[in-house]
PDB file of N, CA and C in Angstrom:
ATOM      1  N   UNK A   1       0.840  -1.170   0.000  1.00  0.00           N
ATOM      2  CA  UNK A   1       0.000   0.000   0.000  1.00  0.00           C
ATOM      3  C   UNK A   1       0.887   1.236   0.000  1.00  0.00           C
ATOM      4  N   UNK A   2       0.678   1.920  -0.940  1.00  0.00           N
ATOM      5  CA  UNK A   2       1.072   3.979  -0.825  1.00  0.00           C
ATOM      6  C   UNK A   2       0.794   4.491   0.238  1.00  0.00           C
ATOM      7  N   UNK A   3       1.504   5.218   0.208  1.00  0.00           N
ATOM      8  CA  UNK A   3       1.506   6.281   1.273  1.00  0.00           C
ATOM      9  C   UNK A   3       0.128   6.929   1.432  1.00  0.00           C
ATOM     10  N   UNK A   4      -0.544   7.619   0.058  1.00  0.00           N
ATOM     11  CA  UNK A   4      -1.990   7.748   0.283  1.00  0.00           C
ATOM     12  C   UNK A   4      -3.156   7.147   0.435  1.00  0.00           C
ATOM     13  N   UNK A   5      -3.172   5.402   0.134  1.00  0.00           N
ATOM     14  CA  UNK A   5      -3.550   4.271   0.616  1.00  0.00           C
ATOM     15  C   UNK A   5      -3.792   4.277   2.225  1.00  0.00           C
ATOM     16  N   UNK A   6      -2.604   3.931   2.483  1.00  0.00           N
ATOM     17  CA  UNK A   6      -2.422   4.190   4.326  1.00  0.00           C
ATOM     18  C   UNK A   6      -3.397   5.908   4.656  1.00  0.00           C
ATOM     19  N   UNK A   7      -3.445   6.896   4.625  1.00  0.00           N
ATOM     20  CA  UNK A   7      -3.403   7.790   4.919  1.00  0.00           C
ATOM     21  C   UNK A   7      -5.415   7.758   4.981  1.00  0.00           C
ATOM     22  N   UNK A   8      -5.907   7.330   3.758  1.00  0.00           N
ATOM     23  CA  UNK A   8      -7.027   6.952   3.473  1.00  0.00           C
ATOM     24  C   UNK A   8      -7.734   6.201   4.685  1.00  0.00           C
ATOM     25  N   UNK A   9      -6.916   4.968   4.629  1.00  0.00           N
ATOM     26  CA  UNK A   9      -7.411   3.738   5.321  1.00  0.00           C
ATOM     27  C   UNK A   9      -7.406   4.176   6.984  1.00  0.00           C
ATOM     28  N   UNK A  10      -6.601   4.786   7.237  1.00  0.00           N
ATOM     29  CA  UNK A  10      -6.228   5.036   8.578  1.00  0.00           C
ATOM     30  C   UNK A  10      -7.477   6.249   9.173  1.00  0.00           C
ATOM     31  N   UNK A  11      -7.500   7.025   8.250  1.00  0.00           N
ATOM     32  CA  UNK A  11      -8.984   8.160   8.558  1.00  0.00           C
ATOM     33  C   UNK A  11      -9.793   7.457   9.019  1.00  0.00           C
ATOM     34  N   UNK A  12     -10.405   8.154  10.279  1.00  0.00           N
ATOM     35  CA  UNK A  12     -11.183   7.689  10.949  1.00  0.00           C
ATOM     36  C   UNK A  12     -12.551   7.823  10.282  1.00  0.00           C
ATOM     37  N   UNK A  13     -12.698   8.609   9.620  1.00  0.00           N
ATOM     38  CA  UNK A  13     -14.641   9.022   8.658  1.00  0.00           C
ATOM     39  C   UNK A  13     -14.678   8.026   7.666  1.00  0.00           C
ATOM     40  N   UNK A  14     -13.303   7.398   7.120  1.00  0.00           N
ATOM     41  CA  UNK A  14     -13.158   6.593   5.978  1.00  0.00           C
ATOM     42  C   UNK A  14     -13.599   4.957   6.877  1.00  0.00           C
ATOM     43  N   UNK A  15     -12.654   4.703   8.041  1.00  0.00           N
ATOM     44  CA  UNK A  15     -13.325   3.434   8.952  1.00  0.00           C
ATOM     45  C   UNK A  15     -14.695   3.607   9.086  1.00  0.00           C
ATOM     46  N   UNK A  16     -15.296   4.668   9.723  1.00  0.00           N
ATOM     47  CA  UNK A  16     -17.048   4.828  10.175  1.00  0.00           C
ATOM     48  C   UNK A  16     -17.469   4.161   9.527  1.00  0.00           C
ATOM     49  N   UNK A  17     -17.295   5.066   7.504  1.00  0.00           N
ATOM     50  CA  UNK A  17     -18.422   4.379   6.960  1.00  0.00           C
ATOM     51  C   UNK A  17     -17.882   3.352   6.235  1.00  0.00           C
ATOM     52  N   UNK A  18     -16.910   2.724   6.433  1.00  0.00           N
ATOM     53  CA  UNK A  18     -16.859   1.118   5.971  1.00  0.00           C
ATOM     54  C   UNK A  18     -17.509   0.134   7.090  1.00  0.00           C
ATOM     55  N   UNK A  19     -17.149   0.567   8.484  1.00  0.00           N
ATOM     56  CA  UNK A  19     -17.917   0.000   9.231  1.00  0.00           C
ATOM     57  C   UNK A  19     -19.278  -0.110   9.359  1.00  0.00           C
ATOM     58  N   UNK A  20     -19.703   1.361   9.475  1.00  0.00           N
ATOM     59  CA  UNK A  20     -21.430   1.743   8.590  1.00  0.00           C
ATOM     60  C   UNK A  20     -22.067   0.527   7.695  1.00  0.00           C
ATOM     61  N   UNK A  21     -21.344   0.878   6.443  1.00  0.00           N
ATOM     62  CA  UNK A  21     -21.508   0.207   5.525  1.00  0.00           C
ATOM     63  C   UNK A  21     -21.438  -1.497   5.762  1.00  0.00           C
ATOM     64  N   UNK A  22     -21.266  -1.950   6.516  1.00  0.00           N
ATOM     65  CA  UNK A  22     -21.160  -3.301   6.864  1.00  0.00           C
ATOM     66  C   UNK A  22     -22.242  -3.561   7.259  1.00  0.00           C
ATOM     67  N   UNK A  23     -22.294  -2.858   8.820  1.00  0.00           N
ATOM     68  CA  UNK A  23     -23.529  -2.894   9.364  1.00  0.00           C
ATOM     69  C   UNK A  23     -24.800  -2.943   8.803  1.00  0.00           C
ATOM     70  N   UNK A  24     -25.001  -1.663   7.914  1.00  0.00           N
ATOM     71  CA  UNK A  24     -26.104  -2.075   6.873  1.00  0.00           C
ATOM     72  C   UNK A  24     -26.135  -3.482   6.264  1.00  0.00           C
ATOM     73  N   UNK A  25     -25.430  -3.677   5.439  1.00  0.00           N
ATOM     74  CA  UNK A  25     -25.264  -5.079   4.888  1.00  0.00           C
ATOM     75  C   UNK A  25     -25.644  -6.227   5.990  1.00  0.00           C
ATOM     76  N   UNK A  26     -25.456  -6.682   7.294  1.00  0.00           N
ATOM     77  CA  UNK A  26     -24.921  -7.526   8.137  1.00  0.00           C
ATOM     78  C   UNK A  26     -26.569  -7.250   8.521  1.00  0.00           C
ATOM     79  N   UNK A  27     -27.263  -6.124   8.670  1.00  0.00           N
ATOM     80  CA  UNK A  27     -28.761  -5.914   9.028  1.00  0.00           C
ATOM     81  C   UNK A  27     -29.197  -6.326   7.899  1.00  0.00           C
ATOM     82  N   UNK A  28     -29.191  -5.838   6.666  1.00  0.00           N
ATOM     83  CA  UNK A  28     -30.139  -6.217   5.425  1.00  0.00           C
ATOM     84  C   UNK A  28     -30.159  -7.915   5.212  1.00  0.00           C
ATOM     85  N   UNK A  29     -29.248  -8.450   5.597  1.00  0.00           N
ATOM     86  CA  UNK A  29     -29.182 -10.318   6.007  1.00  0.00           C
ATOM     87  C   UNK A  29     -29.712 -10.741   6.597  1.00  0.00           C
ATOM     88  N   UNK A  30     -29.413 -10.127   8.174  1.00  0.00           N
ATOM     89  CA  UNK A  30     -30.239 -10.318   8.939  1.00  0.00           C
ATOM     90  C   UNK A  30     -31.966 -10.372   8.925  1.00  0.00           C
ATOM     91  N   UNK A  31     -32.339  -9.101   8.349  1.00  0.00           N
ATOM     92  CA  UNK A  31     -33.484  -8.944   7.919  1.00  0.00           C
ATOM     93  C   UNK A  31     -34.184  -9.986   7.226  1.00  0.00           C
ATOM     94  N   UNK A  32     -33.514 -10.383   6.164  1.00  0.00           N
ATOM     95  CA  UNK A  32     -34.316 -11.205   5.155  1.00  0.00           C
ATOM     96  C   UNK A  32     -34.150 -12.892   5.670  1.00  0.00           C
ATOM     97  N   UNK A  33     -33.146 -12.900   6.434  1.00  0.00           N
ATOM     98  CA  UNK A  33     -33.060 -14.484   6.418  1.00  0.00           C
ATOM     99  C   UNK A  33     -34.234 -14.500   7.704  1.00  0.00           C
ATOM    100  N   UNK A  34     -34.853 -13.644   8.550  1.00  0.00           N
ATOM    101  CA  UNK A  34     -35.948 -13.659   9.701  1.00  0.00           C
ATOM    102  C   UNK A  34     -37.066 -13.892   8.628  1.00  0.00           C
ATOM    103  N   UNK A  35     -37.199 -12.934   7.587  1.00  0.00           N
ATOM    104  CA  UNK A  35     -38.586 -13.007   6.696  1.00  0.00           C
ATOM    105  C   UNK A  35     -38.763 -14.561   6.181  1.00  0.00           C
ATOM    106  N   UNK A  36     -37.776 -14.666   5.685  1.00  0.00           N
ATOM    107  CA  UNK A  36     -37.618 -16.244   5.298  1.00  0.00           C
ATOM    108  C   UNK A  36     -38.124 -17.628   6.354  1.00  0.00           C
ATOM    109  N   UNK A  37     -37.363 -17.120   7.547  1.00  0.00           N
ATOM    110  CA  UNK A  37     -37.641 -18.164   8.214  1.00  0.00           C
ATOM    111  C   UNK A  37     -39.140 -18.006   9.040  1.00  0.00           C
ATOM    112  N   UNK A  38     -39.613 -16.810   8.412  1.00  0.00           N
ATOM    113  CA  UNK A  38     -41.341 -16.681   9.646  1.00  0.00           C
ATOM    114  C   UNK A  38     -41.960 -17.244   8.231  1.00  0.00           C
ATOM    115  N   UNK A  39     -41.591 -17.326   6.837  1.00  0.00           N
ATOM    116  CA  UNK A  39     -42.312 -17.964   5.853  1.00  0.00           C
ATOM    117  C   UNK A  39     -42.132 -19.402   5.686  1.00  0.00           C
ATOM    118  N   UNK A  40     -41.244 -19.524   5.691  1.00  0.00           N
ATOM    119  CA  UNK A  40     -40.813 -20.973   5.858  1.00  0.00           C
ATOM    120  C   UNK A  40     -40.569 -21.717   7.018  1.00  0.00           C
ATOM    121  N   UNK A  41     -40.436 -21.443   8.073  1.00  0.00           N
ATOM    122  CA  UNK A  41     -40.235 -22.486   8.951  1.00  0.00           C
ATOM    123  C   UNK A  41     -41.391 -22.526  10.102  1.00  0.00           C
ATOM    124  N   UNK A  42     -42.701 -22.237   9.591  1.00  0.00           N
ATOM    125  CA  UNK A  42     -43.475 -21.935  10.656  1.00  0.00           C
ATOM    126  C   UNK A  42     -43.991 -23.418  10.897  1.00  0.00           C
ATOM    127  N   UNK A  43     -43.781 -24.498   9.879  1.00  0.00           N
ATOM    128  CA  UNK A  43     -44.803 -25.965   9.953  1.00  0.00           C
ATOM    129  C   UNK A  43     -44.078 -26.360  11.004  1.00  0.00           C
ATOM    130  N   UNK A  44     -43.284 -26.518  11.458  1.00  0.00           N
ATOM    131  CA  UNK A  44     -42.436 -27.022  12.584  1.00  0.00           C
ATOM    132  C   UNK A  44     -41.180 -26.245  13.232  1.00  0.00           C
ATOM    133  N   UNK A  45     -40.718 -26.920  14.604  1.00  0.00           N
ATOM    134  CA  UNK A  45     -39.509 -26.786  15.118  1.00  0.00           C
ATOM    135  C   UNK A  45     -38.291 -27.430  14.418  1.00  0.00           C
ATOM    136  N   UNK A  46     -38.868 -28.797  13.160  1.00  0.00           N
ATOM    137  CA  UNK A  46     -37.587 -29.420  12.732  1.00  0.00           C
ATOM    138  C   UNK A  46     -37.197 -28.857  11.385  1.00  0.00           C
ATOM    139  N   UNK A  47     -38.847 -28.118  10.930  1.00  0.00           N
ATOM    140  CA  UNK A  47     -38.336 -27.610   9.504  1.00  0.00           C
ATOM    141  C   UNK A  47     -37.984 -26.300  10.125  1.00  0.00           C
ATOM    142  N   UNK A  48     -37.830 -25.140  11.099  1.00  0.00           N
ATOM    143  CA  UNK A  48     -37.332 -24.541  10.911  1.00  0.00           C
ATOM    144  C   UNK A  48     -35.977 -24.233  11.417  1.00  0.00           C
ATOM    145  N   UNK A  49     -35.843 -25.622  11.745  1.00  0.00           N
ATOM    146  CA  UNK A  49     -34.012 -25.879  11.963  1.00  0.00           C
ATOM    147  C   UNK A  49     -33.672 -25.558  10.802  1.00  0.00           C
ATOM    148  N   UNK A  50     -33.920 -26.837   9.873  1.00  0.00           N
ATOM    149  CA  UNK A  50     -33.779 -27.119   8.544  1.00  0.00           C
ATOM    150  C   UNK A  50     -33.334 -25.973   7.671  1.00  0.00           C
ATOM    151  N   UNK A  51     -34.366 -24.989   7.621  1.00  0.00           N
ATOM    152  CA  UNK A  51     -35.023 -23.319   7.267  1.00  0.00           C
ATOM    153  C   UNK A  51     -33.070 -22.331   7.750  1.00  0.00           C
ATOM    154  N   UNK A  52     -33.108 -22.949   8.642  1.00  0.00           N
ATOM    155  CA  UNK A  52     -32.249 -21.940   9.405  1.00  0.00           C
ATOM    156  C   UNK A  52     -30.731 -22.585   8.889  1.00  0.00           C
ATOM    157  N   UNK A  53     -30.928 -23.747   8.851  1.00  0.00           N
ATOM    158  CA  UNK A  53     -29.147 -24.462   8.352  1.00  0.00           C
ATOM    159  C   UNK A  53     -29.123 -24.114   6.804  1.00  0.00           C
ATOM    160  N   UNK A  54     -30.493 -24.069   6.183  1.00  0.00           N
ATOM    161  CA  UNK A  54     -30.292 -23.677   4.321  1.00  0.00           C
ATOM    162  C   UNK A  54     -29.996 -22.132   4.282  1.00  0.00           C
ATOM    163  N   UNK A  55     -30.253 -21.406   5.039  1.00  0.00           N
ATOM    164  CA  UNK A  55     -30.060 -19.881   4.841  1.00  0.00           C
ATOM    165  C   UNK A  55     -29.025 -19.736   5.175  1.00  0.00           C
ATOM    166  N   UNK A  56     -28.546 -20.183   6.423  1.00  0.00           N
ATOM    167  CA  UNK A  56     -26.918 -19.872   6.463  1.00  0.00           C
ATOM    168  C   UNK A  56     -25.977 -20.136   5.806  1.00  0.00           C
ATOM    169  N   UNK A  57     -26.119 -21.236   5.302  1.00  0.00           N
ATOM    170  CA  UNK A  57     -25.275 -21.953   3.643  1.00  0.00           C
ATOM    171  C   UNK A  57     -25.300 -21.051   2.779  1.00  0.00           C
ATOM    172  N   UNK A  58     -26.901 -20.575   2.330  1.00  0.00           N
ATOM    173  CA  UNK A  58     -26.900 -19.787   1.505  1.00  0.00           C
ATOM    174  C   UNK A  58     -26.375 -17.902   1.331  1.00  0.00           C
ATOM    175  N   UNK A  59     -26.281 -17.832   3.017  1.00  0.00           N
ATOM    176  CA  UNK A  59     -25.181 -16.945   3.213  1.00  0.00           C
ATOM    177  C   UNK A  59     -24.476 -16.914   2.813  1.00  0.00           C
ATOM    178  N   UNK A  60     -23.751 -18.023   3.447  1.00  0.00           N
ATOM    179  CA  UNK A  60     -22.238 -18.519   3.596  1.00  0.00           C
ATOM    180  C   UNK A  60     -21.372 -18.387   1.760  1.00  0.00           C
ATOM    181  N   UNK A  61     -22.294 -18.846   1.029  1.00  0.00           N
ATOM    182  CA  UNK A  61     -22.253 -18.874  -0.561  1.00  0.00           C
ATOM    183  C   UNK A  61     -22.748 -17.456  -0.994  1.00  0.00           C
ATOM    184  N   UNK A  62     -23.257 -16.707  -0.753  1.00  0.00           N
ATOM    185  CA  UNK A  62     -23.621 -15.376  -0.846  1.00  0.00           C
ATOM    186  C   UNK A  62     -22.359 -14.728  -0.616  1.00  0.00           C
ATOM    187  N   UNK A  63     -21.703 -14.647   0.686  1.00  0.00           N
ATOM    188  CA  UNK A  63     -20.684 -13.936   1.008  1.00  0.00           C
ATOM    189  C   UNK A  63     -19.386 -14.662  -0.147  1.00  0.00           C
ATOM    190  N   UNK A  64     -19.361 -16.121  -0.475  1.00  0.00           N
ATOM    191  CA  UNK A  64     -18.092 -15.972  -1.324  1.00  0.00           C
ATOM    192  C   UNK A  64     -18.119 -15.702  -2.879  1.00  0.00           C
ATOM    193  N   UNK A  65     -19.325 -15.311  -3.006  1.00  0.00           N
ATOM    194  CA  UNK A  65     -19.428 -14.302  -4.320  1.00  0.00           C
ATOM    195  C   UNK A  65     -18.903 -12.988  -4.722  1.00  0.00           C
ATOM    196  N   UNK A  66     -19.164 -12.174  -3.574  1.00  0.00           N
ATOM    197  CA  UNK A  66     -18.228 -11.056  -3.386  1.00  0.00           C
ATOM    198  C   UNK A  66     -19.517 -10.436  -3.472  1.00  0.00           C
ATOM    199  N   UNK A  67     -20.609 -10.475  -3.761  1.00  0.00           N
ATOM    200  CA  UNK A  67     -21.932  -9.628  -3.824  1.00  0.00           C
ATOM    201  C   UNK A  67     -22.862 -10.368  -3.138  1.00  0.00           C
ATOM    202  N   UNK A  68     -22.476 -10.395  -1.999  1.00  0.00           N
ATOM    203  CA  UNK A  68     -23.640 -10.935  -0.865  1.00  0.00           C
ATOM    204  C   UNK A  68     -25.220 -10.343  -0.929  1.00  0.00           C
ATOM    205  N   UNK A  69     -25.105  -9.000  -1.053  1.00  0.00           N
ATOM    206  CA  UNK A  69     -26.745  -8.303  -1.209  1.00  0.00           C
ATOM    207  C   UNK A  69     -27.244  -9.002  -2.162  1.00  0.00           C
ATOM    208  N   UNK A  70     -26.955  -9.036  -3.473  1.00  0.00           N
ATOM    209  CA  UNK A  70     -27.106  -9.693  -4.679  1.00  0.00           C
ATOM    210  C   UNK A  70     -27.350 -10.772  -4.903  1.00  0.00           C
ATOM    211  N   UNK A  71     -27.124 -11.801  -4.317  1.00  0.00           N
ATOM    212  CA  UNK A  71     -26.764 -13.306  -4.476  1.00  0.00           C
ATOM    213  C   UNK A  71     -27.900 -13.924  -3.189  1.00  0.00           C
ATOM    214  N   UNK A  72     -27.410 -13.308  -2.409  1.00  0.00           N
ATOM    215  CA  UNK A  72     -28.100 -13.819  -0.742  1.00  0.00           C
ATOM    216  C   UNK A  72     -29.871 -14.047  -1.174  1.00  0.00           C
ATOM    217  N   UNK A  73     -30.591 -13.428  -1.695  1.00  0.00           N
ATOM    218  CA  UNK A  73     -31.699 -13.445  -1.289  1.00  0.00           C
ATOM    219  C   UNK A  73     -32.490 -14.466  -2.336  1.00  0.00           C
ATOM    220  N   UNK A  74     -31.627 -14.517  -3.645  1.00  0.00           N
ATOM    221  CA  UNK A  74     -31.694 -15.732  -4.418  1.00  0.00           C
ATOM    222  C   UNK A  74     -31.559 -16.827  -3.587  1.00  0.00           C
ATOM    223  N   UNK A  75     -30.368 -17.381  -3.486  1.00  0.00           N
ATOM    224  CA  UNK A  75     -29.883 -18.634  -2.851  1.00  0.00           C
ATOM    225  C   UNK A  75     -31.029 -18.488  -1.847  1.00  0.00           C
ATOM    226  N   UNK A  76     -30.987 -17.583  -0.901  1.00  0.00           N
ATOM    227  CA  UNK A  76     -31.751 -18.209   0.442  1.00  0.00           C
ATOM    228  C   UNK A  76     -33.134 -18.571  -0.159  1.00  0.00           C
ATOM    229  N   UNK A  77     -34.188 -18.355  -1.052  1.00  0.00           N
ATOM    230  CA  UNK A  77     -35.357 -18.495  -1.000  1.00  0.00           C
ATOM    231  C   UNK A  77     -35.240 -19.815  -1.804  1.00  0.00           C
ATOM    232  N   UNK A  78     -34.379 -19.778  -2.639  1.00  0.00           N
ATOM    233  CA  UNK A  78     -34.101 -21.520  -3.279  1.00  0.00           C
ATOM    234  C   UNK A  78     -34.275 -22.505  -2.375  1.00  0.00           C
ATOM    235  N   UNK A  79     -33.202 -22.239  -1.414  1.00  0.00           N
ATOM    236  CA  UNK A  79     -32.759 -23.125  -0.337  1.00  0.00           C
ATOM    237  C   UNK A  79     -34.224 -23.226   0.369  1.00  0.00           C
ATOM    238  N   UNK A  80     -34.452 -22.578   0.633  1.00  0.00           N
ATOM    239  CA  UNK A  80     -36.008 -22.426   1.373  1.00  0.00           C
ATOM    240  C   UNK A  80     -37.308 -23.181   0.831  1.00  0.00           C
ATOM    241  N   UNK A  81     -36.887 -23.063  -0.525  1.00  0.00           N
ATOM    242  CA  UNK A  81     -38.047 -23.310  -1.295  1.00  0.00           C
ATOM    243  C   UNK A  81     -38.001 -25.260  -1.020  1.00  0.00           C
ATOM    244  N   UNK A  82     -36.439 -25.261  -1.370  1.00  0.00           N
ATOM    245  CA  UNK A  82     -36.390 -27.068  -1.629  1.00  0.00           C
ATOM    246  C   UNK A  82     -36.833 -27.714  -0.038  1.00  0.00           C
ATOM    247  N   UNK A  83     -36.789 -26.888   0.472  1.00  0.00           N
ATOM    248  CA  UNK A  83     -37.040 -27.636   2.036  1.00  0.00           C
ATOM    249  C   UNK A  83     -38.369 -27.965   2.210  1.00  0.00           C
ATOM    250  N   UNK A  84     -39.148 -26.967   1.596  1.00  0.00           N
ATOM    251  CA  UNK A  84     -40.054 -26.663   1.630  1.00  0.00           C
ATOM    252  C   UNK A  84     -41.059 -27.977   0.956  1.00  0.00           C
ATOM    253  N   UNK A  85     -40.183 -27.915  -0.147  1.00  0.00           N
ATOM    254  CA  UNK A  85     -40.858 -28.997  -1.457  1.00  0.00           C
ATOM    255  C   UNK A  85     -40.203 -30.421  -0.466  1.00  0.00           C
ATOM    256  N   UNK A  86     -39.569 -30.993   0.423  1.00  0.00           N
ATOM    257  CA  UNK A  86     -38.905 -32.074   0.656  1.00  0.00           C
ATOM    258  C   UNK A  86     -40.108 -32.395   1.828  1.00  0.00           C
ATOM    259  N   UNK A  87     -40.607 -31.220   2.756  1.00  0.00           N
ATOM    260  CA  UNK A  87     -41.078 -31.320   3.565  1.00  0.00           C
ATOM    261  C   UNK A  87     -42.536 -32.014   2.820  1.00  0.00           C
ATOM    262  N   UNK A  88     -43.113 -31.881   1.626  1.00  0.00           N
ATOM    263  CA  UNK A  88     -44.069 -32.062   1.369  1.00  0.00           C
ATOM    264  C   UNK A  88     -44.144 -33.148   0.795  1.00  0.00           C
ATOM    265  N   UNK A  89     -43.300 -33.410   0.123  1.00  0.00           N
ATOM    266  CA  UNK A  89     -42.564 -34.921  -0.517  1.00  0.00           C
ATOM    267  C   UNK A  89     -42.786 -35.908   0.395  1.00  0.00           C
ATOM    268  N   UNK A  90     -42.158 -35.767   1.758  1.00  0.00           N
ATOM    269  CA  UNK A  90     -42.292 -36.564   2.827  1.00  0.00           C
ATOM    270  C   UNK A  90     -43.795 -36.930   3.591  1.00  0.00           C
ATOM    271  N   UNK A  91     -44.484 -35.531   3.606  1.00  0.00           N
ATOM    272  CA  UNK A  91     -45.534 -35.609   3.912  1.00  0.00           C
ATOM    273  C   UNK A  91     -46.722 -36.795   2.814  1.00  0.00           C
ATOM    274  N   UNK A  92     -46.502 -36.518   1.490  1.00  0.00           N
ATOM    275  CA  UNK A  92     -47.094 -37.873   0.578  1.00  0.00           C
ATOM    276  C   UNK A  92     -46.116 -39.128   0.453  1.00  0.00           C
ATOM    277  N   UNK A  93     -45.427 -39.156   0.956  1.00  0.00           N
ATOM    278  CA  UNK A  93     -44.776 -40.553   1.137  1.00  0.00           C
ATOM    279  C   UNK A  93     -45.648 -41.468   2.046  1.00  0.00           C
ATOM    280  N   UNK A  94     -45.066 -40.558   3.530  1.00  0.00           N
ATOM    281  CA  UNK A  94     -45.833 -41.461   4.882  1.00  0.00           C
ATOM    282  C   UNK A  94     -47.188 -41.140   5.021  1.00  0.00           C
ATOM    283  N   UNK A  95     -48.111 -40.531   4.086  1.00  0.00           N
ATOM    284  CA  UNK A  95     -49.398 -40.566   3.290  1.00  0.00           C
ATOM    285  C   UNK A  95     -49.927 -42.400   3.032  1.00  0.00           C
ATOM    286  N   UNK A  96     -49.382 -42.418   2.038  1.00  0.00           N
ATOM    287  CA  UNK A  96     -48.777 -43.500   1.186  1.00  0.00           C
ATOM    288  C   UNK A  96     -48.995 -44.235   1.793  1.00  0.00           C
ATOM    289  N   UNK A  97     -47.936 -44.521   2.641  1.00  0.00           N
ATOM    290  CA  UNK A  97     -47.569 -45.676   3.684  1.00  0.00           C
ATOM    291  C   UNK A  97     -48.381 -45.643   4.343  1.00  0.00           C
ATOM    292  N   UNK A  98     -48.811 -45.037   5.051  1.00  0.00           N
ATOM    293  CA  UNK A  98     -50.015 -45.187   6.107  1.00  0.00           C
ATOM    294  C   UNK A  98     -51.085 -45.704   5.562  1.00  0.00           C
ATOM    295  N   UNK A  99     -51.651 -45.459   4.290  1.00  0.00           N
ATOM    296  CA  UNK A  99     -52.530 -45.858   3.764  1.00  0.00           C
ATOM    297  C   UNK A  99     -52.564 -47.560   3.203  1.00  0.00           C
ATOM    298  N   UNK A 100     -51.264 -47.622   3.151  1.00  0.00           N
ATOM    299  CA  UNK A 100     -50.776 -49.461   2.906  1.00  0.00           C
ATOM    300  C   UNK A 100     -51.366 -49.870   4.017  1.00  0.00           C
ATOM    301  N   UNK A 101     -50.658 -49.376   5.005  1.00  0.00           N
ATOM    302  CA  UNK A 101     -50.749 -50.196   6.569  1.00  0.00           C
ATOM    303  C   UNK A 101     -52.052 -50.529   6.891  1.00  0.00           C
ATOM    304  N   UNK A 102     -52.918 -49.364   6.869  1.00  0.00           N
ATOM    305  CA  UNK A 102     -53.988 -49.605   6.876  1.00  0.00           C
ATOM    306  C   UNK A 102     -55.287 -50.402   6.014  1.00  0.00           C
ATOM    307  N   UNK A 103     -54.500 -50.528   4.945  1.00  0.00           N
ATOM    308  CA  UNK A 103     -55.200 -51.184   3.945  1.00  0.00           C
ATOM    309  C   UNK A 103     -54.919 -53.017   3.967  1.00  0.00           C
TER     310      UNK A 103
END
């Protein structure tokens, strides 16, 4: 780093709003992965484990894009969505089955 690099980086108004600027970001995540999980994980305590381990992945893959705002809210509602569709999958399976047993 240059001399005006350092000089930049070291300003304290230049830290605020990178820190600022995080914060926003780190809230706007926050934000959406709660919306997500009061939409998706309300059928249960196990789907909204579930709900809660796919969004953080889909964080987690958000952040190594380099455009987390961008990326994050895709992935998470995907992720959300398939849980969603697995949870229901399961639900006509042991449908199914129950209906053998009983039959």
């Amino acid at each position: 780093m240059n001399t005006l690099q350092n000089q930049i980086a070291s300003t304290p108004s230049f830290l605020a709003a990178c820190a600022g600027s995080c914060k926003k970001m780190i809230a706007r995540l926050r934000n959406y992965k709660a919306e997500l999980l009061r939409e998706f994980g309300q059928s249960s305590s196990h789907q909204e484990h579930l709900v809660h381990l796919a969004l953080n992945e889909a964080e987690a893959l958000a952040h190594a894009t380099g455009f987390p705002l961008l990326t994050f809210p895709m992935l998470a509602r995907e992720k959300a969505q398939e849980i969603a569709a697995w949870r229901l999958q399961q639900q006509a399976v042991r449908r199914v089955s129950f209906a053998k047993l009983a039959a």
